[in-house]
N, C-alpha and C. Protein backbone atom coordinates (compact mmCIF):
# COMPACT_ATOMS: atom_id res chain seq x y z
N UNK A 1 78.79 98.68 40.35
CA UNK A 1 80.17 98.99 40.04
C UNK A 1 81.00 98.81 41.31
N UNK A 2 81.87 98.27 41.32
CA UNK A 2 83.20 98.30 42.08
C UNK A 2 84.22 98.46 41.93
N UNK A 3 84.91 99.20 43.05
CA UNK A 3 86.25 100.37 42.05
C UNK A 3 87.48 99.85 43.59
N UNK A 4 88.48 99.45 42.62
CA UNK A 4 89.69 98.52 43.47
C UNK A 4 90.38 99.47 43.31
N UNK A 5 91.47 99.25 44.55
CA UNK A 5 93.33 100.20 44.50
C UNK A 5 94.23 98.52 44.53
N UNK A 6 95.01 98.84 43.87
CA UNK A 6 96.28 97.91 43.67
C UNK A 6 97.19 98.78 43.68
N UNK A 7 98.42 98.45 44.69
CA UNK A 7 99.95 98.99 45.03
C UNK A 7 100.30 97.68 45.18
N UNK A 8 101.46 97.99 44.57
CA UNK A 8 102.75 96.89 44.60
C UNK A 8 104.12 97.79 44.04
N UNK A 9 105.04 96.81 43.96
CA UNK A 9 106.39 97.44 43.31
C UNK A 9 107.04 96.13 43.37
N UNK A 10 108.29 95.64 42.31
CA UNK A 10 108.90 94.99 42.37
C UNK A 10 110.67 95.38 41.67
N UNK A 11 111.23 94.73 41.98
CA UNK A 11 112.80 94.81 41.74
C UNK A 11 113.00 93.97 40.43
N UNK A 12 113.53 94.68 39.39
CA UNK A 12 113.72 93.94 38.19
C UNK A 12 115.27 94.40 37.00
N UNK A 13 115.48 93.51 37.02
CA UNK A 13 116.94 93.55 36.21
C UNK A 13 116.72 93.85 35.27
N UNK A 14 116.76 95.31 34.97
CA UNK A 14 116.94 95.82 33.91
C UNK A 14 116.94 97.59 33.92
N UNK A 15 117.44 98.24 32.94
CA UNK A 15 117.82 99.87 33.45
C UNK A 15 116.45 100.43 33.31
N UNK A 16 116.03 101.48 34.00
CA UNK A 16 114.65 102.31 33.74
C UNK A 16 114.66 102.82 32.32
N UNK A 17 115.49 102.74 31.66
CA UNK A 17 114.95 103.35 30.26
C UNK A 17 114.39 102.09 29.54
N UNK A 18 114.66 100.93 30.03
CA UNK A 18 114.54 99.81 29.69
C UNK A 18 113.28 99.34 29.60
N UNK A 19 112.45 99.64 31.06
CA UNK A 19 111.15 99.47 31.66
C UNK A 19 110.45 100.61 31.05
N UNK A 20 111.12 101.43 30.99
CA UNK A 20 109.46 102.59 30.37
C UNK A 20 109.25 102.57 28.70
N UNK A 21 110.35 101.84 28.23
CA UNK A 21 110.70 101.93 26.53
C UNK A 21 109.54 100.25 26.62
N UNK A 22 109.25 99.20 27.90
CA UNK A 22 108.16 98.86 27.49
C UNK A 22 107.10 99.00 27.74
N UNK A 23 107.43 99.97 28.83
CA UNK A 23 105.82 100.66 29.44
C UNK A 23 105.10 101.47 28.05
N UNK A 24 105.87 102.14 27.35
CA UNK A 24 105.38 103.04 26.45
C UNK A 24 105.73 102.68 24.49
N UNK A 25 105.88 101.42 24.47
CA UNK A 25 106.08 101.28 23.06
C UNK A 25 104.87 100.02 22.98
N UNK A 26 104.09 99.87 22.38
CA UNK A 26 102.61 98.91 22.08
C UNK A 26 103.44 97.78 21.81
N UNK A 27 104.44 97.55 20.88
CA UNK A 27 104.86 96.24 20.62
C UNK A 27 105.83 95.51 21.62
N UNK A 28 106.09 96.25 21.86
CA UNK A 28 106.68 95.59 23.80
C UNK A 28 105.97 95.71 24.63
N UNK A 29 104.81 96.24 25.03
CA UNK A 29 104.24 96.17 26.32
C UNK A 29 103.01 95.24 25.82
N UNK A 30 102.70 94.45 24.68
CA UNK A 30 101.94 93.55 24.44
C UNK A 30 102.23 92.32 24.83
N UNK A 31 103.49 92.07 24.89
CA UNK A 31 104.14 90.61 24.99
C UNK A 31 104.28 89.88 26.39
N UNK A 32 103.82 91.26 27.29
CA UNK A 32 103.75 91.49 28.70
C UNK A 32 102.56 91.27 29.80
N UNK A 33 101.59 91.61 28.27
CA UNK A 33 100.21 91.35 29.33
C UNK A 33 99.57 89.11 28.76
N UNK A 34 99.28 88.50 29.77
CA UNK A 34 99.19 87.25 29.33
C UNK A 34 98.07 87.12 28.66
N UNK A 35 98.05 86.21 27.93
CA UNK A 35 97.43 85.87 27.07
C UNK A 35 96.58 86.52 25.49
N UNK A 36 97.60 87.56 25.20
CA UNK A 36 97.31 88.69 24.18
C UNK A 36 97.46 88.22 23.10
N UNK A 37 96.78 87.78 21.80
CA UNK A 37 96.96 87.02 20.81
C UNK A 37 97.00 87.76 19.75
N UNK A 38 95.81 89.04 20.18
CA UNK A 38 94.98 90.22 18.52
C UNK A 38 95.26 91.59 19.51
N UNK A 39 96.01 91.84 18.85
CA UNK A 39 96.03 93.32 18.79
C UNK A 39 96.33 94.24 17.93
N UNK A 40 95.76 95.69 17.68
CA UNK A 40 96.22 96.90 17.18
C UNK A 40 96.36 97.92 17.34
N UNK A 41 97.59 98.72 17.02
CA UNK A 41 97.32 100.76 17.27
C UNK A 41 97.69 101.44 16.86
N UNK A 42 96.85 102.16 16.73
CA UNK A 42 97.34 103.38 16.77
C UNK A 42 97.10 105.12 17.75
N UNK A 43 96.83 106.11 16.65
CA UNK A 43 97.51 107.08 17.42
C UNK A 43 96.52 107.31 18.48
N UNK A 44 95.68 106.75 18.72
CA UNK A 44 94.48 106.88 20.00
C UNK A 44 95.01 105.32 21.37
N UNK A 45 96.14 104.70 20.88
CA UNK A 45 96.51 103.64 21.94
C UNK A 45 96.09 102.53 21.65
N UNK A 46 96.55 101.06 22.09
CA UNK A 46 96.61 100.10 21.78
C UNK A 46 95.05 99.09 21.82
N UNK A 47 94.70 98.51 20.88
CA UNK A 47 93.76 97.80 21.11
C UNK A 47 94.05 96.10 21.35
N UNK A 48 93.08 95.05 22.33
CA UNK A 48 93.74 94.24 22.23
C UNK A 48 92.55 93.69 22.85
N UNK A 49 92.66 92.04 22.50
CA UNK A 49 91.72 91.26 22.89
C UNK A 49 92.66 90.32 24.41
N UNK A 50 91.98 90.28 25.34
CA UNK A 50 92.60 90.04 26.39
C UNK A 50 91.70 88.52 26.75
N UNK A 51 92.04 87.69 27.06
CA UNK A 51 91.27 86.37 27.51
C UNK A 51 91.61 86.59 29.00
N UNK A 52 89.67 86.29 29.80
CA UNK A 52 89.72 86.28 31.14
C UNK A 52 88.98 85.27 31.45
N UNK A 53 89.19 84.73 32.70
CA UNK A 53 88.68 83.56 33.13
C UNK A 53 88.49 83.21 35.01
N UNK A 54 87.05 83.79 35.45
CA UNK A 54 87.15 83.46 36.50
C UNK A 54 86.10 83.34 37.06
N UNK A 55 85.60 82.30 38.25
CA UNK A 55 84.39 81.53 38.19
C UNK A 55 83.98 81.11 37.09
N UNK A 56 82.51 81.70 36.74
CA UNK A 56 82.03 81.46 35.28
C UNK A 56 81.90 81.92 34.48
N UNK A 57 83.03 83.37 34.66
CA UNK A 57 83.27 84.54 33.33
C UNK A 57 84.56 83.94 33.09
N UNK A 58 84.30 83.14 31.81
CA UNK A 58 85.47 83.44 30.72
C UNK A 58 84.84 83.74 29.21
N UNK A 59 86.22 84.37 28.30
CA UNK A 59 85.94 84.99 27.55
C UNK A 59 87.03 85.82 27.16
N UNK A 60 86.65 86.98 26.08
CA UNK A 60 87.46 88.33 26.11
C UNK A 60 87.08 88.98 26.05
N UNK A 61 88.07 90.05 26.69
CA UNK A 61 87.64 91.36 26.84
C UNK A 61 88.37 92.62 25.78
N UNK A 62 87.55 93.24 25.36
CA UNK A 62 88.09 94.22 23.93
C UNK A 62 88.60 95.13 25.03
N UNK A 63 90.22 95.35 24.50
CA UNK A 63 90.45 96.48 25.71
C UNK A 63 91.29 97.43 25.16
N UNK A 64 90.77 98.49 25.47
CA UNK A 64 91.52 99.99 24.57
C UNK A 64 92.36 100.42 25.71
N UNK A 65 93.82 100.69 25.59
CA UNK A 65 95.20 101.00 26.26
C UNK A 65 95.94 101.80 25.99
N UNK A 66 95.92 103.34 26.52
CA UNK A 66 96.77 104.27 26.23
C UNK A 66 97.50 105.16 26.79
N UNK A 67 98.47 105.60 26.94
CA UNK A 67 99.66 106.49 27.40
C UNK A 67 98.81 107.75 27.60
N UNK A 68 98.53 108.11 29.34
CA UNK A 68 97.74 109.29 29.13
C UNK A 68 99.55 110.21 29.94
N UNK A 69 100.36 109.63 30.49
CA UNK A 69 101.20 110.75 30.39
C UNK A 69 102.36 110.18 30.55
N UNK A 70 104.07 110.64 30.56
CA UNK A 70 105.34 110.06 30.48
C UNK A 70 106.26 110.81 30.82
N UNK A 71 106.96 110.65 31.80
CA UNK A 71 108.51 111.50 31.60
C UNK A 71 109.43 110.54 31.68
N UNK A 72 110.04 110.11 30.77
CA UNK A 72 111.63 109.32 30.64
C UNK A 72 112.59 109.91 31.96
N UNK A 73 113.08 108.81 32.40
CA UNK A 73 112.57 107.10 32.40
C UNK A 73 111.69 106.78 33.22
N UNK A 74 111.07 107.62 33.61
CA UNK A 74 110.65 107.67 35.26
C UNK A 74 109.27 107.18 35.73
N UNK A 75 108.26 107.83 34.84
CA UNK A 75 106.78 107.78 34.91
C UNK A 75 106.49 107.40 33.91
N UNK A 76 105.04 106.51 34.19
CA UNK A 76 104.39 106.53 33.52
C UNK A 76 102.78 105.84 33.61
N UNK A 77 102.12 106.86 33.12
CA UNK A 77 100.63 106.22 33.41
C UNK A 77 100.00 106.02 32.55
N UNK A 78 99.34 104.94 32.40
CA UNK A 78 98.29 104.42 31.22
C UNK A 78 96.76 104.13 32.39
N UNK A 79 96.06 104.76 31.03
CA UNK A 79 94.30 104.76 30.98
C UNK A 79 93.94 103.15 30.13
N UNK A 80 92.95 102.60 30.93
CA UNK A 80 92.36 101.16 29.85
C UNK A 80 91.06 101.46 30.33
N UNK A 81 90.22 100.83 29.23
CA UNK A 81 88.65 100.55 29.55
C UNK A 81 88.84 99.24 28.51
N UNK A 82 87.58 98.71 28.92
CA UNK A 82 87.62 97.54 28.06
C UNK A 82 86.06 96.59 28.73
N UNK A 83 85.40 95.93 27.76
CA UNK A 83 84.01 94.78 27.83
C UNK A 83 84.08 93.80 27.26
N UNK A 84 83.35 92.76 28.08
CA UNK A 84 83.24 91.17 26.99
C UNK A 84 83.00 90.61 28.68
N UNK A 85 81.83 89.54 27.92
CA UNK A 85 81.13 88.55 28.75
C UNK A 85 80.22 88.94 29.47
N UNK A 86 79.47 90.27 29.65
CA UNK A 86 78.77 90.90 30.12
C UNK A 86 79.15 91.27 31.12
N UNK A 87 80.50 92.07 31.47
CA UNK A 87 81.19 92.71 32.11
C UNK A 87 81.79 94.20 31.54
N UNK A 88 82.42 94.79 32.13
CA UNK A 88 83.18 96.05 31.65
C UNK A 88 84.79 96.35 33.18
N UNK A 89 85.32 96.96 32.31
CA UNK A 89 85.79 97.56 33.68
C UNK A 89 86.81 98.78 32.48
N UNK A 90 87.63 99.76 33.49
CA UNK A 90 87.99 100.68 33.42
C UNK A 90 89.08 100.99 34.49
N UNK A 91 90.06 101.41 33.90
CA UNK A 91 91.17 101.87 34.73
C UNK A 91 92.49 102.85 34.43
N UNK A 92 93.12 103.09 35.84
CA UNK A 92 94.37 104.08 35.86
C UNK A 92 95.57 103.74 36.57
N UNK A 93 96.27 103.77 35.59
CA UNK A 93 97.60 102.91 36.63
C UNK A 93 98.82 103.49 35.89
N UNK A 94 99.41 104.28 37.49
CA UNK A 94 100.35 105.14 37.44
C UNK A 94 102.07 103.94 37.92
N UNK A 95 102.79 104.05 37.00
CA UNK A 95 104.05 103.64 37.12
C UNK A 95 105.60 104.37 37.60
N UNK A 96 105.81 104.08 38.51
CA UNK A 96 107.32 104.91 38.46
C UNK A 96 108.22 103.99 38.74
N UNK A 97 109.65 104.84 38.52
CA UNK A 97 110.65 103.71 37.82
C UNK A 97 111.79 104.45 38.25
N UNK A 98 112.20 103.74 38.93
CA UNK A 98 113.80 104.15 40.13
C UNK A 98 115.03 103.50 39.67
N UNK A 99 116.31 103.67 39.62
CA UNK A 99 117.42 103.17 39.45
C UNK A 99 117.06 102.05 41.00
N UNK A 100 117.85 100.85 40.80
CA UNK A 100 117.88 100.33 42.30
C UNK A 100 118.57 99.14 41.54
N UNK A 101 120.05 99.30 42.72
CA UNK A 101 120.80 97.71 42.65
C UNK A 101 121.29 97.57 41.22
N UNK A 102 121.05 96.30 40.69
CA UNK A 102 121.54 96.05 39.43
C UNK A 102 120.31 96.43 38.84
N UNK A 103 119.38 97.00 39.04
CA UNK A 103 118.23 97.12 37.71
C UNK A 103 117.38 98.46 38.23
N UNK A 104 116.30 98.40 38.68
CA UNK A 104 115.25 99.14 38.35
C UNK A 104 114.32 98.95 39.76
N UNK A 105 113.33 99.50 40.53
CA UNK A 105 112.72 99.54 41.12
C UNK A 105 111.48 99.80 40.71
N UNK A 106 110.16 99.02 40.38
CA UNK A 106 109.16 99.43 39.48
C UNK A 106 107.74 99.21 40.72
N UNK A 107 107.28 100.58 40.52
CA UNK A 107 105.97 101.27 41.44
C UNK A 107 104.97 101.01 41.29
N UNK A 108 103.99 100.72 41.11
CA UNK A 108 102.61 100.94 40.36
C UNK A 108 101.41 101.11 41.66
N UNK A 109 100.35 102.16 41.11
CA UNK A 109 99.29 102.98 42.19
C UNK A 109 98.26 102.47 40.54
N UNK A 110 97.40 101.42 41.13
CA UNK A 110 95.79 101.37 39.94
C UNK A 110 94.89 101.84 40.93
N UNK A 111 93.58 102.26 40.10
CA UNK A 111 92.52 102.38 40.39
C UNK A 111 91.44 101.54 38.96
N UNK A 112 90.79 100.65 39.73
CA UNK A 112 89.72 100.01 38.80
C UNK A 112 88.67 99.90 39.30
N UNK A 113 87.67 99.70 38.06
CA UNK A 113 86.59 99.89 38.34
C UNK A 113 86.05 99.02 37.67
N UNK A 114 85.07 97.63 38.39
CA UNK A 114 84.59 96.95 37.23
C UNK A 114 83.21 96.91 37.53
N UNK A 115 82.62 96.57 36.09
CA UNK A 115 80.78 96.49 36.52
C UNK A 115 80.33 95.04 36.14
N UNK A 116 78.99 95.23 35.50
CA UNK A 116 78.82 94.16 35.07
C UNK A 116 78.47 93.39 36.24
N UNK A 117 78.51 91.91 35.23
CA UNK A 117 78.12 90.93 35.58
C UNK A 117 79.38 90.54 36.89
N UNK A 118 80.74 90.41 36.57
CA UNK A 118 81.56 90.62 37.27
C UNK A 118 81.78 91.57 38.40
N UNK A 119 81.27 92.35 38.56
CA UNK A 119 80.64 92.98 39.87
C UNK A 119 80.08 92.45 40.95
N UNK A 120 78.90 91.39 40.37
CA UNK A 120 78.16 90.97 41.20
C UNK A 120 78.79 89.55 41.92
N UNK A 121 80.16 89.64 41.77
CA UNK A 121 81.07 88.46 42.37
C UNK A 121 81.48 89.02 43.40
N UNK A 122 81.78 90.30 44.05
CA UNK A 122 81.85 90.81 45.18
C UNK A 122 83.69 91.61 45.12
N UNK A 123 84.44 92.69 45.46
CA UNK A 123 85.38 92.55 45.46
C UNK A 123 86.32 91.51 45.92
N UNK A 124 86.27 90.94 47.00
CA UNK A 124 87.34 90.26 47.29
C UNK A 124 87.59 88.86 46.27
N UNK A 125 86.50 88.53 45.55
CA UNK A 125 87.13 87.56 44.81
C UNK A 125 87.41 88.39 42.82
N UNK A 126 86.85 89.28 42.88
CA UNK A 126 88.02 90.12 41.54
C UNK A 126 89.00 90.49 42.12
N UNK A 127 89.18 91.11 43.52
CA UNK A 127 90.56 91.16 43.69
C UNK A 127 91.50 90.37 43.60
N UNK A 128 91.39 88.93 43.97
CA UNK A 128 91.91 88.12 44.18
C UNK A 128 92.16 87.69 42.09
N UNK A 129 91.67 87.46 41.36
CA UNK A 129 91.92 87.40 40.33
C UNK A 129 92.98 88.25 39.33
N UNK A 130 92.86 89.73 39.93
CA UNK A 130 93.42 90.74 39.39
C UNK A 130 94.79 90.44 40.04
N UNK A 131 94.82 90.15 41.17
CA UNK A 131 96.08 90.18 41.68
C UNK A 131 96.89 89.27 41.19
N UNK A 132 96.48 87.73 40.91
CA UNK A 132 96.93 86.49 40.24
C UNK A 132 97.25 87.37 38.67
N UNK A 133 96.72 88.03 38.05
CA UNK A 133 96.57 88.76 36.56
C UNK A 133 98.34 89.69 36.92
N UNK A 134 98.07 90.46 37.57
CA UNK A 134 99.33 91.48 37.81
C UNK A 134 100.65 90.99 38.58
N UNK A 135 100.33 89.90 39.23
CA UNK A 135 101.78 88.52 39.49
C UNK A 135 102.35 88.16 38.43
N UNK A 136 101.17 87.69 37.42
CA UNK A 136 101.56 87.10 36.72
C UNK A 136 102.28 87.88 35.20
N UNK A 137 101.71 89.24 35.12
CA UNK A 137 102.91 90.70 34.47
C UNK A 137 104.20 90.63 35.41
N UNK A 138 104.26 90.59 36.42
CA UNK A 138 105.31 91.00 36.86
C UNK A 138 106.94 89.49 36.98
N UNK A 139 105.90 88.58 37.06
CA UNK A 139 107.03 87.39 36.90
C UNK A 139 107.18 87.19 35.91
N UNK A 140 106.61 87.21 35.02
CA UNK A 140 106.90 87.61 33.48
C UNK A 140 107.98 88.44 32.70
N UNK A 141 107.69 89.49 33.25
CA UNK A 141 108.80 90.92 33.25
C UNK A 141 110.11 90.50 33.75
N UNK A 142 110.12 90.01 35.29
CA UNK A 142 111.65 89.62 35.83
C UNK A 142 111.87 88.35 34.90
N UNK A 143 111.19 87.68 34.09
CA UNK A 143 112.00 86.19 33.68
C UNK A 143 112.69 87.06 32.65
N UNK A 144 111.88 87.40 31.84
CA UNK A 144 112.10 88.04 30.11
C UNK A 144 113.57 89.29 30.29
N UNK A 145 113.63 89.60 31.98
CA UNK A 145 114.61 90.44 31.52
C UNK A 145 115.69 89.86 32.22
N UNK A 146 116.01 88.99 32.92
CA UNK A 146 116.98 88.15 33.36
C UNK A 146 118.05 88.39 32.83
């Protein structure tokens, strides 16, 4: 098992009620993560088939996604676990959400943990994947809210 921290924050045009209404509603915060085709939820949090691809793990991963806490507009943290390809991983990633400029100031503190087969790739190259994965949420986010 290997267990990563990811911090970042980025500046995005749009109001914080804006950002946590898609941090915390399943049918907007699906459209957000790439390559999400199948998903469903309910009152236990979002399910969703996620396509990953790196070295010679590709595939999907079944990944269960849910709101473990919220205060409008401000916070918010979601719990995921999720397996496929003979991997697993698991995680916590806390969001906060600032007025700033014309939009929003958006925080995020993860902790992950992956096993598996994907483990045995070493952190620095899942990091390096995850990070390309969470660029690629976040340039996403600033286009869509332009």
């Amino acid at each position: 098992m290997i267990r990563m921290e990811f911090k970042g924050s980025a500046e995005v045009n749009a109001a914080p009620k804006e950002i946590f209404e898609i941090l915390t509603v399943p049918d907007k915060l699906v459209k957000y993560i790439p390559g999400v085709k199948k998903y469903s939820y309910d009152e236990n949090g979002i399910n969703m088939d996620v396509p990953v691809g790196f070295s010679f793990i590709k595939g999907t991963f079944k990944v269960k996604l849910k709101t473990l806490s919220s205060k409008a507009p401000s916070y918010v943290e979601l719990k995921g676990s999720g397996a496929g390809s003979g991997s697993s991983l698991d995680f916590l990633t806390k969001f906060s959400i600032d007025p700033s400029g014309r939009g929003s100031k958006v925080s995020w503190d993860a902790s992950v943990n992956v096993g598996g087969i994907a483990a045995t790739f070493g952190g620095p190259m899942i990091k390096n994947a995850a990070d390309k994965f969470i660029n690629q949420i976040v340039e996403d986010l600033k286009k869509k809210l332009q």
